[in-house]
Protein backbone atom coordinates (compact mmCIF):
# COMPACT_ATOMS: atom_id res chain seq x y z
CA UNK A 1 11.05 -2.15 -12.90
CA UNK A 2 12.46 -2.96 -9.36
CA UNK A 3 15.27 -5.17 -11.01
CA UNK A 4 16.07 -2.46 -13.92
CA UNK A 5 16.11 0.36 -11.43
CA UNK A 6 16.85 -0.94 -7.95
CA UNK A 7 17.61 2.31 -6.27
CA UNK A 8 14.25 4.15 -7.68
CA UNK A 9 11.73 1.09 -7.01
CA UNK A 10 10.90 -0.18 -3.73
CA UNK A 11 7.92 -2.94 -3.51
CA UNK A 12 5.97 -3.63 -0.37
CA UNK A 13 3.25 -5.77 -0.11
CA UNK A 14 -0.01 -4.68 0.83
CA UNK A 15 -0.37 -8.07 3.11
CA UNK A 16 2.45 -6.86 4.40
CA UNK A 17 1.48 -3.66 5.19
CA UNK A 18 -1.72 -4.24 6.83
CA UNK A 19 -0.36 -7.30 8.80
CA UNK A 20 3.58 -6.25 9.68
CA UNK A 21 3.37 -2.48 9.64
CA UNK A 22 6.09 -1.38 11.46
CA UNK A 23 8.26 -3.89 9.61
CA UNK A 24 6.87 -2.82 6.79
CA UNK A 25 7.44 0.83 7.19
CA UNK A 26 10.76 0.47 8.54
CA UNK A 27 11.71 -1.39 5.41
CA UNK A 28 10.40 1.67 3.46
CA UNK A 29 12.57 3.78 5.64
CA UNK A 30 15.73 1.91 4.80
CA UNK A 31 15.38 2.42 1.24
CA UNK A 32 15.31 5.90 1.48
CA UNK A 33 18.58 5.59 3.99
CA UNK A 34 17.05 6.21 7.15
CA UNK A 35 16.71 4.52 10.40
CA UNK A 36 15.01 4.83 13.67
CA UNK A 37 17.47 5.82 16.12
CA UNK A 38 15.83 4.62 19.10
CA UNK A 39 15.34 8.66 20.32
CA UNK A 40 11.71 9.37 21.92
CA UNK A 41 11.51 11.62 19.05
CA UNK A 42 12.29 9.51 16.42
CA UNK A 43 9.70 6.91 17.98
CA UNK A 44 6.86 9.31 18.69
CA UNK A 45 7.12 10.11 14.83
CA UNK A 46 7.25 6.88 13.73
CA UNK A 47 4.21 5.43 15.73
CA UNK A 48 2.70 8.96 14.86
CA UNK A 49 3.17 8.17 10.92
CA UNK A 50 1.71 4.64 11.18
CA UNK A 51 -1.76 6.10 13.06
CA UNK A 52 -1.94 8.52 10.45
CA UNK A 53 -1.80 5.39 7.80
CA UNK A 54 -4.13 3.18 8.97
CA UNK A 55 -7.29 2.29 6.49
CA UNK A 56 -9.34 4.37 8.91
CA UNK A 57 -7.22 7.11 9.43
CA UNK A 58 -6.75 7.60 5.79
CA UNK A 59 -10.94 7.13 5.42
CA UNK A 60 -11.09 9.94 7.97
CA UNK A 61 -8.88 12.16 5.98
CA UNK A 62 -11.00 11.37 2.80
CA UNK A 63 -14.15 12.06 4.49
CA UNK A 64 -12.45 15.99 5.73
CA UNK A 65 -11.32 16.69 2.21
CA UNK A 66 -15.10 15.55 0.89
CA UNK A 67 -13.32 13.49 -1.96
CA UNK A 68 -11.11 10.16 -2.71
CA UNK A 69 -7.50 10.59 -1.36
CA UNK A 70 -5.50 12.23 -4.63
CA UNK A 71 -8.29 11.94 -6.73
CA UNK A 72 -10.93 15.05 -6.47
CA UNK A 73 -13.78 14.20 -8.84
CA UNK A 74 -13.91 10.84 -7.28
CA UNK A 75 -16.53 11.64 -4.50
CA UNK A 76 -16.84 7.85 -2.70
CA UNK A 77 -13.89 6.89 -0.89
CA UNK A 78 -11.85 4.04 -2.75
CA UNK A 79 -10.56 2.34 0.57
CA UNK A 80 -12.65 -0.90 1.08
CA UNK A 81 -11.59 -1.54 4.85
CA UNK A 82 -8.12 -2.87 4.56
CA UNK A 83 -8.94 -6.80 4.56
CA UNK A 84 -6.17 -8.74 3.45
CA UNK A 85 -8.27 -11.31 0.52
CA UNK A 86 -10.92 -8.80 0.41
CA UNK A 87 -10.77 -8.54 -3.27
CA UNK A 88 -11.36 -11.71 -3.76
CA UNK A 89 -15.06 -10.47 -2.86
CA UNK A 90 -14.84 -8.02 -5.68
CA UNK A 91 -13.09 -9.65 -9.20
CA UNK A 92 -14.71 -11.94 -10.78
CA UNK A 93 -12.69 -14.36 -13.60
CA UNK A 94 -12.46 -12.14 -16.02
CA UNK A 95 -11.13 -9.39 -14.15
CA UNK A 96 -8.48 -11.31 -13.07
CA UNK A 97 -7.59 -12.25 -16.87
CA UNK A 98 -7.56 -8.32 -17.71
CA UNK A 99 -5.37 -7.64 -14.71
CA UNK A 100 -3.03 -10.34 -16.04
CA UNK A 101 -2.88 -9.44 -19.44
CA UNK A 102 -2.14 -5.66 -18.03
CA UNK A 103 0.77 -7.20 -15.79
CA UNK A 104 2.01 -8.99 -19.02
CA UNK A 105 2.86 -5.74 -20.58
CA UNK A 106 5.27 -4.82 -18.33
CA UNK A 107 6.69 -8.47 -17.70
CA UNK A 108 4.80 -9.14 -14.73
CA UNK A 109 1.84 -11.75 -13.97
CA UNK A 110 -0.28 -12.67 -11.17
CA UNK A 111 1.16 -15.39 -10.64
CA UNK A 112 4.66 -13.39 -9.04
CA UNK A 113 2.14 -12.29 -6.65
CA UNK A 114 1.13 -13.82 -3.49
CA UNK A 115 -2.85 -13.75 -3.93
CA UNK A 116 -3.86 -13.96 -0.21
């Protein structure tokens, strides 16, 4: 999708995310056409917005709203901590197969993916 519609699709790693987050977000910034101008204001929002991202900021939220973050009959929180590799914990074999055969159908397979 990213190749077919450049301007629309933007990918970011979660690795990436959790361990370069200001790179990271900046990045996401810059595909939408914005930058950080170096402005107190500009800064304060920017560290403000990464806080507010964090695994346990967004477990916080979940825990106010009483339900899964975008998903309201899901009452148990679907963030798991933010450990890059934790899901290595959580897939067996043949999870991994079904995920690949899933990324097949679109083009895709695990194997374009860095599995930290």
């Amino acid at each position: 999708m990213a190749q077919a519609f450049p301007e629309q699709i933007h990918t970011i790693r979660y690795e990436d995310l959790i361990r370069r987050p200001i790179e990271a977000y900046t990045d996401i910034l810059g595909h939408f056409g914005f930058s950080l101008d170096g402005s107190e204001k500009h800064t304060a929002c920017f560290e403000g917005a990464l806080a507010a991202t964090t695994p346990d900021a967004l477990k916080d939220v979940e825990r106010l709203q009483g339900h899964a973050l975008g998903i309201p009959e899901l009452q148990v929180s679907h963030m798991r901590g933010g450990e890059v590799g934790k899901w290595k914990k959580w897939f067996a074999s043949d999870d991994l197969d079904y995920a690949n055969k899933q990324l097949n159908m679109v083009g895709l397979a695990l194997d374009d993916f860095v599995l930290q």
